[in-house]
C-alpha atoms as a PDB file:
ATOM      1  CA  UNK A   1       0.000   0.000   0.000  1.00  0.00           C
ATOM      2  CA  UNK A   2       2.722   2.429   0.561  1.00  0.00           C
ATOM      3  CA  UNK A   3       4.641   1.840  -2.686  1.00  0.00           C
ATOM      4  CA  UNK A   4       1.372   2.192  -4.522  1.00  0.00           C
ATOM      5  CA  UNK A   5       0.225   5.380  -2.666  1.00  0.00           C
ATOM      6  CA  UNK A   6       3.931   7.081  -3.073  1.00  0.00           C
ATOM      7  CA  UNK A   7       3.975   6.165  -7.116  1.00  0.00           C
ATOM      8  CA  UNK A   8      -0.049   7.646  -7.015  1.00  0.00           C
ATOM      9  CA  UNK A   9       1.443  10.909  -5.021  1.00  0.00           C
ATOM     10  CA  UNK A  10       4.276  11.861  -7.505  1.00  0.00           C
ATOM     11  CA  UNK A  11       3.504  13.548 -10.224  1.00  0.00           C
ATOM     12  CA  UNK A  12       3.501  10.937 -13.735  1.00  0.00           C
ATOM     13  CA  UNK A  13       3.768   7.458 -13.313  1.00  0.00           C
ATOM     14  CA  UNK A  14       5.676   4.704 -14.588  1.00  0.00           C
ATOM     15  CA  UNK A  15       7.102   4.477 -18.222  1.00  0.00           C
ATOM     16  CA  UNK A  16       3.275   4.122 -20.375  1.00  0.00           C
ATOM     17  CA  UNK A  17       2.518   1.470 -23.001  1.00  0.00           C
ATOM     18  CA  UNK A  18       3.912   2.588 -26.418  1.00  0.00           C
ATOM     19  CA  UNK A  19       0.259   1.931 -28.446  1.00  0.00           C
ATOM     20  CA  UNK A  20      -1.568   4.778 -26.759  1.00  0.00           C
ATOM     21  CA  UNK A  21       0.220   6.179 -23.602  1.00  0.00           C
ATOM     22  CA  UNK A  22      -1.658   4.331 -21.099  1.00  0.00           C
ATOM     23  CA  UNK A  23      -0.072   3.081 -18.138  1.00  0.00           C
ATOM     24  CA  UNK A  24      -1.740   0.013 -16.195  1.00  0.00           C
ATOM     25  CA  UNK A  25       0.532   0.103 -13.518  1.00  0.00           C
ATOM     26  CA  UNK A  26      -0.263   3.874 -12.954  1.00  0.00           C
ATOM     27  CA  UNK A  27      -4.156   3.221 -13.003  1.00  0.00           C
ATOM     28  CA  UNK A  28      -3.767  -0.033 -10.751  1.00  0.00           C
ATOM     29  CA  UNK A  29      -1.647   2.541  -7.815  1.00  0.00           C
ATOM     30  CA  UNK A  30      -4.803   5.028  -8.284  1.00  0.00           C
ATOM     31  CA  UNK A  31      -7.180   1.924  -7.310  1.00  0.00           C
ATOM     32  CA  UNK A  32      -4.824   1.656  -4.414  1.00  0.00           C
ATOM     33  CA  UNK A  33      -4.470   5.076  -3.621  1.00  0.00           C
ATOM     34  CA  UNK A  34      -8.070   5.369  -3.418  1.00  0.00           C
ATOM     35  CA  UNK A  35      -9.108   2.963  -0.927  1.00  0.00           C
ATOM     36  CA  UNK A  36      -5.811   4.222   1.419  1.00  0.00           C
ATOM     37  CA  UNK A  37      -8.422   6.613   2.299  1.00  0.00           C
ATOM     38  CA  UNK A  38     -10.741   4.282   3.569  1.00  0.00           C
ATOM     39  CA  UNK A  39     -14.510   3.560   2.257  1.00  0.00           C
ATOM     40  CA  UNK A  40     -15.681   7.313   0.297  1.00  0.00           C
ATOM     41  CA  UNK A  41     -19.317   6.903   1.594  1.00  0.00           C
ATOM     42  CA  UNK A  42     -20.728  10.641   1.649  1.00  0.00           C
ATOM     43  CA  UNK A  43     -20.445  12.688   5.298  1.00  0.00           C
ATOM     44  CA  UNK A  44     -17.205  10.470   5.990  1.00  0.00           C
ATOM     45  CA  UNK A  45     -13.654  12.170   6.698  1.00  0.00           C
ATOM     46  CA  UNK A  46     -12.324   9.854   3.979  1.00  0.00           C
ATOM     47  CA  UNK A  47     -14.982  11.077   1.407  1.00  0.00           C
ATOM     48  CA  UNK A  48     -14.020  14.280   1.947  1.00  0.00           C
ATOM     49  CA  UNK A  49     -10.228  13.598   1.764  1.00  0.00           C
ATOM     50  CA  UNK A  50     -10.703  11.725  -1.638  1.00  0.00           C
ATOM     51  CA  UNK A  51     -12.202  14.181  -2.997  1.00  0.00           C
ATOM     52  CA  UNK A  52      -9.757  17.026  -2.113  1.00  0.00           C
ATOM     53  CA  UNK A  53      -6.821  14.603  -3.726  1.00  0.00           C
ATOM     54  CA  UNK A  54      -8.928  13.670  -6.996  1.00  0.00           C
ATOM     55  CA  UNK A  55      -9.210  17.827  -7.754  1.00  0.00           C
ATOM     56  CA  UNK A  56      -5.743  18.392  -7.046  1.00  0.00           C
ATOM     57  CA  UNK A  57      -4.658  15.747  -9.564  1.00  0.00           C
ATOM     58  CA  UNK A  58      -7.195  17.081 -12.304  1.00  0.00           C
ATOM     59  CA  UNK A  59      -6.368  20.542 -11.376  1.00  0.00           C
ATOM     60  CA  UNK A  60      -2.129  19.464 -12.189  1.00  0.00           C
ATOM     61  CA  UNK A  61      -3.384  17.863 -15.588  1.00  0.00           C
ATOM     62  CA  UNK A  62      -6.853  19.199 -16.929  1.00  0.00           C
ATOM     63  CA  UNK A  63      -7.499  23.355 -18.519  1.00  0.00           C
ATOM     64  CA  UNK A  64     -10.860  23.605 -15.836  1.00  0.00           C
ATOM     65  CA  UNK A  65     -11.140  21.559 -12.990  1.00  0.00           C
ATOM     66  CA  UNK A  66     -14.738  22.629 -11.233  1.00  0.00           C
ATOM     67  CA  UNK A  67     -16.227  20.426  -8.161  1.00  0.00           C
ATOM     68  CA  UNK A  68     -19.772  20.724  -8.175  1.00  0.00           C
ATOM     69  CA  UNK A  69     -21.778  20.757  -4.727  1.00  0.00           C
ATOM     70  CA  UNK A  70     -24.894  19.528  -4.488  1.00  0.00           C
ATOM     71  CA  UNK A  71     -27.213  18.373  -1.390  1.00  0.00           C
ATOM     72  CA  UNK A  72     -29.199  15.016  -1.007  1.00  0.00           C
ATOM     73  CA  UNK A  73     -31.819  14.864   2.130  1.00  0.00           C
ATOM     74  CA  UNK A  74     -31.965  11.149   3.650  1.00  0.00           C
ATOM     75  CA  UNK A  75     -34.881   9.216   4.302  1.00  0.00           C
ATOM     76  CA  UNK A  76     -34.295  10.184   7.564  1.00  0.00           C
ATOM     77  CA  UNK A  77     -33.977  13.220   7.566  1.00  0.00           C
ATOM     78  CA  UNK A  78     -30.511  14.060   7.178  1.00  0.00           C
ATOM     79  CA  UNK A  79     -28.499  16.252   4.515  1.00  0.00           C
ATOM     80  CA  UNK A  80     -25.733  14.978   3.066  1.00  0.00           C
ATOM     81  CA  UNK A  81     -22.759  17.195   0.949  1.00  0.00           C
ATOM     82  CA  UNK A  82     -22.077  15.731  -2.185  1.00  0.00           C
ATOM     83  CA  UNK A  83     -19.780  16.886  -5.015  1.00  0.00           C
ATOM     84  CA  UNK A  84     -19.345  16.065  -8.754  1.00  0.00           C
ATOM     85  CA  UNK A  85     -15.939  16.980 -10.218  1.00  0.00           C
ATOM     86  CA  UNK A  86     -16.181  18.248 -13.298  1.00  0.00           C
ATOM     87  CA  UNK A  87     -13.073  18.395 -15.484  1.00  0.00           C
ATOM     88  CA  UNK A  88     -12.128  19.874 -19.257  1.00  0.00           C
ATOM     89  CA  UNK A  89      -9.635  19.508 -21.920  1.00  0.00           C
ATOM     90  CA  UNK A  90      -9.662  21.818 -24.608  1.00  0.00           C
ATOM     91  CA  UNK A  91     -12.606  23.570 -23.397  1.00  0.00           C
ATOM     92  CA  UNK A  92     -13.048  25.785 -26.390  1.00  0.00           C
ATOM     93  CA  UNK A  93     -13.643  23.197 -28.805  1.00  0.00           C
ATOM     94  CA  UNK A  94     -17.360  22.269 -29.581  1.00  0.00           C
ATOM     95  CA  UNK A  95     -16.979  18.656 -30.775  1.00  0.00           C
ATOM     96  CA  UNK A  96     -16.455  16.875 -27.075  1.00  0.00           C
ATOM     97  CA  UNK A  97     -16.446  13.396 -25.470  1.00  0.00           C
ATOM     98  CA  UNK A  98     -17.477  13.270 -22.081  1.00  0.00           C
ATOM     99  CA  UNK A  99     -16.040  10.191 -19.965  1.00  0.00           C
ATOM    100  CA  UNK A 100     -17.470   9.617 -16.485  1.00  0.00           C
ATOM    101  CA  UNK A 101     -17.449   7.037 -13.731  1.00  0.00           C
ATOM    102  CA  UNK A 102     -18.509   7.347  -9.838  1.00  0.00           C
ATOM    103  CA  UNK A 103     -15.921   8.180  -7.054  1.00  0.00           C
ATOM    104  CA  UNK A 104     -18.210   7.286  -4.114  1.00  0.00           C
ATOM    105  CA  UNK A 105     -18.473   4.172  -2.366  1.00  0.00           C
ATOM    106  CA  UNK A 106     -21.607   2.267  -0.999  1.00  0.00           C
ATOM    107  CA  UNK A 107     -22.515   2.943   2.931  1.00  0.00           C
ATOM    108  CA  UNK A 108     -23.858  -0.831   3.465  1.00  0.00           C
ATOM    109  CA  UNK A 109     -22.760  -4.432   1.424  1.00  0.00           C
ATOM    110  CA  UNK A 110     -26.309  -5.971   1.748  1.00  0.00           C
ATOM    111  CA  UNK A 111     -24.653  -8.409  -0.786  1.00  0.00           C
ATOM    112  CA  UNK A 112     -22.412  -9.915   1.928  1.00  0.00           C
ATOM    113  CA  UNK A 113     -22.739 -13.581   3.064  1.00  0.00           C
ATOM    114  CA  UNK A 114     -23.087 -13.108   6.822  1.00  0.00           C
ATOM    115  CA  UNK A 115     -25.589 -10.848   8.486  1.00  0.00           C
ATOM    116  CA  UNK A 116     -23.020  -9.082  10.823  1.00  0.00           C
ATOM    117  CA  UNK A 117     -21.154  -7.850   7.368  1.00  0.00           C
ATOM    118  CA  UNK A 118     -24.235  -6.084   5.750  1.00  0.00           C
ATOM    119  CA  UNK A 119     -23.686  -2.980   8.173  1.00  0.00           C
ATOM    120  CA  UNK A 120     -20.293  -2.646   7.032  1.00  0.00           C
ATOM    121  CA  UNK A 121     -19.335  -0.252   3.938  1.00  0.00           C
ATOM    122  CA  UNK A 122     -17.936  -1.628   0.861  1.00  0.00           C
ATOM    123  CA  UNK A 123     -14.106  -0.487  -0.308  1.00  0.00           C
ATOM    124  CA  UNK A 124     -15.640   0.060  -3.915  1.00  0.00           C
ATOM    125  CA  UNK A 125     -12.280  -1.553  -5.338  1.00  0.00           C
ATOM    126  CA  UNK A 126     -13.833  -2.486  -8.616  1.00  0.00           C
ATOM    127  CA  UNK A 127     -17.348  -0.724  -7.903  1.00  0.00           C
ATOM    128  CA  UNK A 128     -16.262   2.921  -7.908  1.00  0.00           C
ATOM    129  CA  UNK A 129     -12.476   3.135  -7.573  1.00  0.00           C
ATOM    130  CA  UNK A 130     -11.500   0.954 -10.805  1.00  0.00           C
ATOM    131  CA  UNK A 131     -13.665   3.592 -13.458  1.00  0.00           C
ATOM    132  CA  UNK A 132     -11.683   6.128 -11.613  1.00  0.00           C
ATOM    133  CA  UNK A 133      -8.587   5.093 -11.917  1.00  0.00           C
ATOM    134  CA  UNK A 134      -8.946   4.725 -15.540  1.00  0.00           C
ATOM    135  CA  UNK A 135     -10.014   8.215 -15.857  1.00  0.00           C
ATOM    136  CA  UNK A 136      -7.618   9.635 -14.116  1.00  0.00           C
ATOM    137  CA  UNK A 137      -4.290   7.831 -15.784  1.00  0.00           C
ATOM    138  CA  UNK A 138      -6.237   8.732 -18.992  1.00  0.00           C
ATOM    139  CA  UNK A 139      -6.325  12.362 -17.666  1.00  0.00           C
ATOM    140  CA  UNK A 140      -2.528  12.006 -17.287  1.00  0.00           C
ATOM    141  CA  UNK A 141      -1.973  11.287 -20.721  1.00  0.00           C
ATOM    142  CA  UNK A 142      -3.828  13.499 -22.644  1.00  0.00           C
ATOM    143  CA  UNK A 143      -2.257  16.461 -19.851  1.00  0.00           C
ATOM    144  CA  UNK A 144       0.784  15.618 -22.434  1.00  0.00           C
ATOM    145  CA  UNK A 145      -0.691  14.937 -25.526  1.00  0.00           C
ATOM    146  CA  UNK A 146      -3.876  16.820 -25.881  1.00  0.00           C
ATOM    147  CA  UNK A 147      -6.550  14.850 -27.711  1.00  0.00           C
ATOM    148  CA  UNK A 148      -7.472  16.926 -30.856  1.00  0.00           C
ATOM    149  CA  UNK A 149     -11.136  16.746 -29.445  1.00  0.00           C
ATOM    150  CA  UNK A 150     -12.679  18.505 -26.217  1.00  0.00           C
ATOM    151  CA  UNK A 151     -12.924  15.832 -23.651  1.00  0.00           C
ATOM    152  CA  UNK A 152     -14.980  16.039 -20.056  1.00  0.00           C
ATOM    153  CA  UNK A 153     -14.280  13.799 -17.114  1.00  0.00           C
ATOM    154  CA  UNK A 154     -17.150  13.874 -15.185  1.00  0.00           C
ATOM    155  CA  UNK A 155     -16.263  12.402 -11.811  1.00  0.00           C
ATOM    156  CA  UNK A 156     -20.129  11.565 -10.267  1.00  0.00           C
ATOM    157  CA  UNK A 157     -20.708  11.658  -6.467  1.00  0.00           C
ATOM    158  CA  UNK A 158     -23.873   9.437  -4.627  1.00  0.00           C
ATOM    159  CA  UNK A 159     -24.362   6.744  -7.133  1.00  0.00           C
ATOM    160  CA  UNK A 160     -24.293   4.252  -4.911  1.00  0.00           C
ATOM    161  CA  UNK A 161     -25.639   5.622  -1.740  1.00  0.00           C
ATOM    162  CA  UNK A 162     -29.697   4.324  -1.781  1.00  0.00           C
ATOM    163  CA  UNK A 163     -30.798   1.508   0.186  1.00  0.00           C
ATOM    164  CA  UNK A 164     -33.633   0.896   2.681  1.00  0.00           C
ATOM    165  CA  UNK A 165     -32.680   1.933   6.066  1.00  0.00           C
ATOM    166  CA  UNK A 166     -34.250  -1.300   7.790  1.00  0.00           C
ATOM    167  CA  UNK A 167     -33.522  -4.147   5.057  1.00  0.00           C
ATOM    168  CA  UNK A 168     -30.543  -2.091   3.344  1.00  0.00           C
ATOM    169  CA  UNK A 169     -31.607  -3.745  -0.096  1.00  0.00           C
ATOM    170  CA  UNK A 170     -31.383  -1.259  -2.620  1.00  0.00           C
ATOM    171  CA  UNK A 171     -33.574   1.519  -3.511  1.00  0.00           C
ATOM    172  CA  UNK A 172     -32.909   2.612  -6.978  1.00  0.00           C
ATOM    173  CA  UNK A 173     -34.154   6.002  -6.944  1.00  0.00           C
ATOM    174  CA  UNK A 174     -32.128   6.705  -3.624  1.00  0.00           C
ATOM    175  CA  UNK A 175     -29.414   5.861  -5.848  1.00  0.00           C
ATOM    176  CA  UNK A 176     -27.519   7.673  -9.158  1.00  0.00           C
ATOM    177  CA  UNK A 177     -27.669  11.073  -7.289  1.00  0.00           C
ATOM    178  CA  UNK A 178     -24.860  12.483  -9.150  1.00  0.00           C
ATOM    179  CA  UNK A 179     -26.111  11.615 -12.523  1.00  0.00           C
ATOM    180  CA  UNK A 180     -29.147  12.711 -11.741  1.00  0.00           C
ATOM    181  CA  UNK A 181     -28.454  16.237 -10.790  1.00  0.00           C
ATOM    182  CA  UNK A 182     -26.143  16.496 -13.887  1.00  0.00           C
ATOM    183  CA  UNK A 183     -28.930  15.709 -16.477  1.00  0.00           C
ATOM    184  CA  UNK A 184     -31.018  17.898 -14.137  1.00  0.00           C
ATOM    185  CA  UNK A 185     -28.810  20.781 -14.405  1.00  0.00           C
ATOM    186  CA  UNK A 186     -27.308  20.315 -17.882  1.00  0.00           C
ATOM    187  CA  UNK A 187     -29.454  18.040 -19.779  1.00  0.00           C
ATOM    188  CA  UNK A 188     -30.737  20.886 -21.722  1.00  0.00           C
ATOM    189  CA  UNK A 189     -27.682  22.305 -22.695  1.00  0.00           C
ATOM    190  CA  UNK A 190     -24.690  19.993 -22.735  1.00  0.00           C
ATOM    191  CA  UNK A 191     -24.365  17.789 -26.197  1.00  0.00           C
ATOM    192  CA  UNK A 192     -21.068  16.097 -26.528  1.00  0.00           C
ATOM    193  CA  UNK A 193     -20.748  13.447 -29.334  1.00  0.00           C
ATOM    194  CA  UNK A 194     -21.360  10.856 -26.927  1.00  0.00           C
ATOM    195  CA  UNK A 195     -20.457   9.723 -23.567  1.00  0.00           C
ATOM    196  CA  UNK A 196     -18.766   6.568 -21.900  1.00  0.00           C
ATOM    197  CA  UNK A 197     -19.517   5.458 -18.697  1.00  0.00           C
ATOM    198  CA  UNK A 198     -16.942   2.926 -16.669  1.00  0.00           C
ATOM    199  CA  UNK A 199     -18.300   1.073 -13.946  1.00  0.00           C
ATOM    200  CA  UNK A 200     -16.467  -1.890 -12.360  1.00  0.00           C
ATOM    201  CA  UNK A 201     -13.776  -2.704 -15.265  1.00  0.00           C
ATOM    202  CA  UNK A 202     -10.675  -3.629 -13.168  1.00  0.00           C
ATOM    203  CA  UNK A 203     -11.848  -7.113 -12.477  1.00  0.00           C
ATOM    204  CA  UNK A 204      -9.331  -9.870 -12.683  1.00  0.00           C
ATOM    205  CA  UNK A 205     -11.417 -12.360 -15.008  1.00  0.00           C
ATOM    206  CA  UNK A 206     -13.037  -9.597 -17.009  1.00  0.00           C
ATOM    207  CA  UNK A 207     -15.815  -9.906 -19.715  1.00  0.00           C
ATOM    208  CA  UNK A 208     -17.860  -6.929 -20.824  1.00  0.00           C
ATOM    209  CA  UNK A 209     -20.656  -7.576 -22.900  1.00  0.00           C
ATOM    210  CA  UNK A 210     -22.626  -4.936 -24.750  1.00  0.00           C
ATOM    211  CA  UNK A 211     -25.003  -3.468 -21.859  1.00  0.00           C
ATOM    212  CA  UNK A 212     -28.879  -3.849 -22.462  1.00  0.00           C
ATOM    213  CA  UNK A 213     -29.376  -0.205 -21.729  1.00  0.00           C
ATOM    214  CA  UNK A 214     -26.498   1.019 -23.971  1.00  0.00           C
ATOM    215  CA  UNK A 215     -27.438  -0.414 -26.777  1.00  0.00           C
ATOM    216  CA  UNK A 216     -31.260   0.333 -26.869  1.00  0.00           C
ATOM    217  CA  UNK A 217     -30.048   4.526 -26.184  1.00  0.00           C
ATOM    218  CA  UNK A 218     -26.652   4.592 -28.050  1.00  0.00           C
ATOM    219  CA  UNK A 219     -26.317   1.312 -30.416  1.00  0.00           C
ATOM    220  CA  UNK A 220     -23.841   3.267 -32.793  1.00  0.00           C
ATOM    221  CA  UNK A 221     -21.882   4.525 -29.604  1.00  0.00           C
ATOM    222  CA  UNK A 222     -21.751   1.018 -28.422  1.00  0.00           C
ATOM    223  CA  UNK A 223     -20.497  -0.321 -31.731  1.00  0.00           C
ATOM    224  CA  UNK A 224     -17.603   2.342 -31.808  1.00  0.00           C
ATOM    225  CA  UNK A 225     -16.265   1.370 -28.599  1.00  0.00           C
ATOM    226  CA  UNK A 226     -16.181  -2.537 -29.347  1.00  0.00           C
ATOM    227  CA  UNK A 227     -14.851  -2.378 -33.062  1.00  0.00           C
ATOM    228  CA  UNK A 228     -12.201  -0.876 -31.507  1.00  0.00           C
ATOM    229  CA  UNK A 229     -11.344  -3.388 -28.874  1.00  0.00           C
ATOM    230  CA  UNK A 230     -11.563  -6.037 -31.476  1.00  0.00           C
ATOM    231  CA  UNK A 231      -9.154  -3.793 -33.319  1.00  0.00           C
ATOM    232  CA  UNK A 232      -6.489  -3.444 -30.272  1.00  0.00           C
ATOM    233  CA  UNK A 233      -6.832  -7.363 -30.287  1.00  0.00           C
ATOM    234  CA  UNK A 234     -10.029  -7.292 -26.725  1.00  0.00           C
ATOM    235  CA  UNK A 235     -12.140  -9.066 -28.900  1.00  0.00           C
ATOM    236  CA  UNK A 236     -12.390 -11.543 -26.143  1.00  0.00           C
ATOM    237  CA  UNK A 237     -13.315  -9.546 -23.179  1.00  0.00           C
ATOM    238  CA  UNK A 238     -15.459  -6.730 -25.484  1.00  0.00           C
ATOM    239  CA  UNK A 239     -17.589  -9.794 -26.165  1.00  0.00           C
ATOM    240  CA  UNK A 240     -20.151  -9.163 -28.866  1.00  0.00           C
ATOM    241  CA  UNK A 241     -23.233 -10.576 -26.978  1.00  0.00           C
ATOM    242  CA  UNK A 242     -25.573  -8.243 -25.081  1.00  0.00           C
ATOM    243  CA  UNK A 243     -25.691  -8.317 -21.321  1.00  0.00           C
ATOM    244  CA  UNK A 244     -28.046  -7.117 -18.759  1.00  0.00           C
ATOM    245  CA  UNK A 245     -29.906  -3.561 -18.777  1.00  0.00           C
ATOM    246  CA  UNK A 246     -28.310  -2.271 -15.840  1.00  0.00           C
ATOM    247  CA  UNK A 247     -29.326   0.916 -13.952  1.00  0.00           C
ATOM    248  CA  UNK A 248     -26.301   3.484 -13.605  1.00  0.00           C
ATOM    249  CA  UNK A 249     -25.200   6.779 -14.146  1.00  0.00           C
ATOM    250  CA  UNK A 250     -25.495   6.551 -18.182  1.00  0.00           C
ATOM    251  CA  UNK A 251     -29.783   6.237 -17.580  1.00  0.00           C
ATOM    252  CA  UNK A 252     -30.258   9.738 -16.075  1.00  0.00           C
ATOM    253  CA  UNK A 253     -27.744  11.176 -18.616  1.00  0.00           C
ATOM    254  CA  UNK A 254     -29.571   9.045 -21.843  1.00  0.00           C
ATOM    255  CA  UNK A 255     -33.064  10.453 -20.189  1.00  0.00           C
ATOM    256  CA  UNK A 256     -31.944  13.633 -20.895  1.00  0.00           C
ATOM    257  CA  UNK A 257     -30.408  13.607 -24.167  1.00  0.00           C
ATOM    258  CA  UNK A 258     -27.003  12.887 -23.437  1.00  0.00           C
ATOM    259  CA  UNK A 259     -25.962   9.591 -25.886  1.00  0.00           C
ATOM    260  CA  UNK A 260     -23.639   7.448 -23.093  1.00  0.00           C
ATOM    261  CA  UNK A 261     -23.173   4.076 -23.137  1.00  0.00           C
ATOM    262  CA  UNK A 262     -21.981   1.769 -19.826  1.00  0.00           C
ATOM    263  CA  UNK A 263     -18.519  -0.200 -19.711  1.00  0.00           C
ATOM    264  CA  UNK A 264     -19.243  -2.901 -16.942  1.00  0.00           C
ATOM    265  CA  UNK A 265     -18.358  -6.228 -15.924  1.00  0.00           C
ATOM    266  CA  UNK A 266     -21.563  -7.061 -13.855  1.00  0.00           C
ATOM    267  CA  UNK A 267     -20.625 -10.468 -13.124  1.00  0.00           C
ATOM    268  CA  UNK A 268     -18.346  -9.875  -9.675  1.00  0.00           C
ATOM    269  CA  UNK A 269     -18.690 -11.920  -6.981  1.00  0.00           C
ATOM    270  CA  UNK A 270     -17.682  -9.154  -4.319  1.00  0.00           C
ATOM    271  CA  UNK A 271     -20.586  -6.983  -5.813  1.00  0.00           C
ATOM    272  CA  UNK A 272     -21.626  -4.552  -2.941  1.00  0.00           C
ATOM    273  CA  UNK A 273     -19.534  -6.912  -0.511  1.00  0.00           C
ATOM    274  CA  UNK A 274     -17.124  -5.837   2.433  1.00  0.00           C
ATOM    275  CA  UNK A 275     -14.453  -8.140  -0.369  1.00  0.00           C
ATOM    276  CA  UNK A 276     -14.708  -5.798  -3.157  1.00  0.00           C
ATOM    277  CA  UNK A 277     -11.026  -4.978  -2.033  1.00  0.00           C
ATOM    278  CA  UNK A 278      -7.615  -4.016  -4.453  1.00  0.00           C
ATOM    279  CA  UNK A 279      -6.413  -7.436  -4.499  1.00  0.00           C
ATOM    280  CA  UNK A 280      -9.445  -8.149  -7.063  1.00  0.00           C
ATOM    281  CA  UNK A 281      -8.124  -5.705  -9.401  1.00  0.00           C
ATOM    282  CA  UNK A 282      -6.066  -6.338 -12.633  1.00  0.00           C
ATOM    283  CA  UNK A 283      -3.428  -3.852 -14.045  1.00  0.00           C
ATOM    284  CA  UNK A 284      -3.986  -5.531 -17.051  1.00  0.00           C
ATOM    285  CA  UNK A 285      -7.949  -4.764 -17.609  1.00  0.00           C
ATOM    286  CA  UNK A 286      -6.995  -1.167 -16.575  1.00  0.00           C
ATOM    287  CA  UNK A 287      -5.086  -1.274 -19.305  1.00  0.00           C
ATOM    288  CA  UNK A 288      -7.487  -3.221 -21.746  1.00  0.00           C
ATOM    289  CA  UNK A 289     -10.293   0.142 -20.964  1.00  0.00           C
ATOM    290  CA  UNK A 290      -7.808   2.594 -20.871  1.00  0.00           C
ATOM    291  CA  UNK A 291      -6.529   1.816 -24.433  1.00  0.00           C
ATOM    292  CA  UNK A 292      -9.333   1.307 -25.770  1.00  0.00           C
ATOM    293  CA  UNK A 293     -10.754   4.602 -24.499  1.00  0.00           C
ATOM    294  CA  UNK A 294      -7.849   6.624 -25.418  1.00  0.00           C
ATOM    295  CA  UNK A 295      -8.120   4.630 -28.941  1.00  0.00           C
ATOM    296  CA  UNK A 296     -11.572   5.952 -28.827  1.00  0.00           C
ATOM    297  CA  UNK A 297     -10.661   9.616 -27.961  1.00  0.00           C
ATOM    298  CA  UNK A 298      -7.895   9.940 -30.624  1.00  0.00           C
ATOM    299  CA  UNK A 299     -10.078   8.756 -33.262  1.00  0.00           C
ATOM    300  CA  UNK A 300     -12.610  11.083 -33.258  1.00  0.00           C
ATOM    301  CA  UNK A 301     -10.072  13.782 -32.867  1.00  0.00           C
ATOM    302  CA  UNK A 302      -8.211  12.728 -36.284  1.00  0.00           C
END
């Protein structure tokens, strides 16, 4: 943990892969440094310390670098500070890309196998921390080679914070906060070419078929994203069969006119689990997204 957070502290990383810039080992230290801070559930210490680290290393790498307050009131009663980061390269171009993924972590693991677990809050290795990493090594390349394209990183707070107080199953519309009050506050504006979303993609075993959702909003987004993973030689893990519809931040954002599609690799184990921990996490899937969304990027910049 301490050779991962020191290479995460300093400013670049280790030497990047030659076909697009990416380094794996870089995003796999960001997983790490991540959950050094302990779980990020919102009104935590640690959720307020990852998000003062995750602006500072936007702010040494992106042109605008903007968190985003916003308030959520509990079912009991409670209000809860949460913040979207909101990051820009090449902010004066009008052809943009918008890449997001959530940075919070979820309060309960009603998923775990013993009762005495459920209370507990889950790390969010894969579930949270893995789309981040990605986003933030890809942040540190294009800091050096600017894409040709204008490019958002929208870092999305709350997504996993619903559940039912008394069961602690989960309650949908308690849930996707940060996505939501994006498309509430920028829905009517905001048109990028299209959007990616990447949600637990740092699994060791990983296989991400086309999501159900993704393809029914964004079919031609979809089919970008996996012709080029078959292209970089993924063909095998950007399997060509459709998955599950799967509620997440892209839903909100499709509702309101923003074309995203969802990365994931739904079948984990240590879903929503006190186990969704670092060791589950590949440098090489990292790697696998990261090219492949850099690939992406460059492309429609050309």
């Amino acid at each position: 943990m301490l050779v991962a957070g020191a290479l995460a502290a300093c400013g670049r990383g280790p030497e990047p892969a030659p076909e697009t810039g990416f380094a794996p080992a870089l995003a796999e230290s960001l997983v790490h440094r991540q959950l050094a801070f302990g779980p990020r559930v919102p009104g935590t210490e640690a959720h307020a310390a990852a998000l003062e680290w995750m602006v500072g290393w936007l702010e040494e790498r992106a042109d605008v670098v903007e968190p985003r307050p916003f308030t959520h009131v509990t079912v009991a009663g409670d209000t809860l500070e949460m913040t979207n980061v909101w990051a820009r390269f090449e902010p004066e171009r009008s052809a943009r890309i918008l890449l997001l993924a959530h940075w919070d972590s979820r309060p309960v693991s009603e998923k775990a196998t013993t009762l005495a677990a459920r209370d507990q809050p889950v790390p969010g290795a894969n579930d949270g921390a893995s789309g981040v990493a990605v986003l933030l090594a890809v942040a540190d390349v294009l800091a050096d080679d600017p894409p040709g394209v204008g490019v958002d990183i929208l870092l999305t707070d709350g997504e996993d914070w619903g559940y039912d107080p008394e069961t602690l199953e989960t309650e949908i519309d308690r849930m996707l906060l940060g996505a939501r009050h994006f498309a509430e506050t920028e829905g009517d504006t905001y048109r990028p070419l299209f959007g990616i979303l990447l949600d637990m993609v740092g699994d060791r075993d990983p296989r991400f078929p086309k999501e159900g959702f993704s393809v029914r909003f964004a079919p031609e987004v979809v089919q970008r994203v996996w012709n080029v993973a078959d292209e970089l030689g993924y063909g095998d893990v950007f399997v060509e069969s459709v998955g599950r519809s799967i509620m997440d931040d892209h839903v909100p954002l499709n509702r309101a006119g923003i074309r995203t599609i969802n990365v994931i690799d739904f079948e984990y184990p240590w879903w929503h689990t006190p186990e969704d921990t670092a060791d589950k996490i590949s440098a090489r899937t990292l790697g696998m997204v990261g090219d492949v969304v850099l690939t992406v990027i460059r492309r429609a910049g050309s």
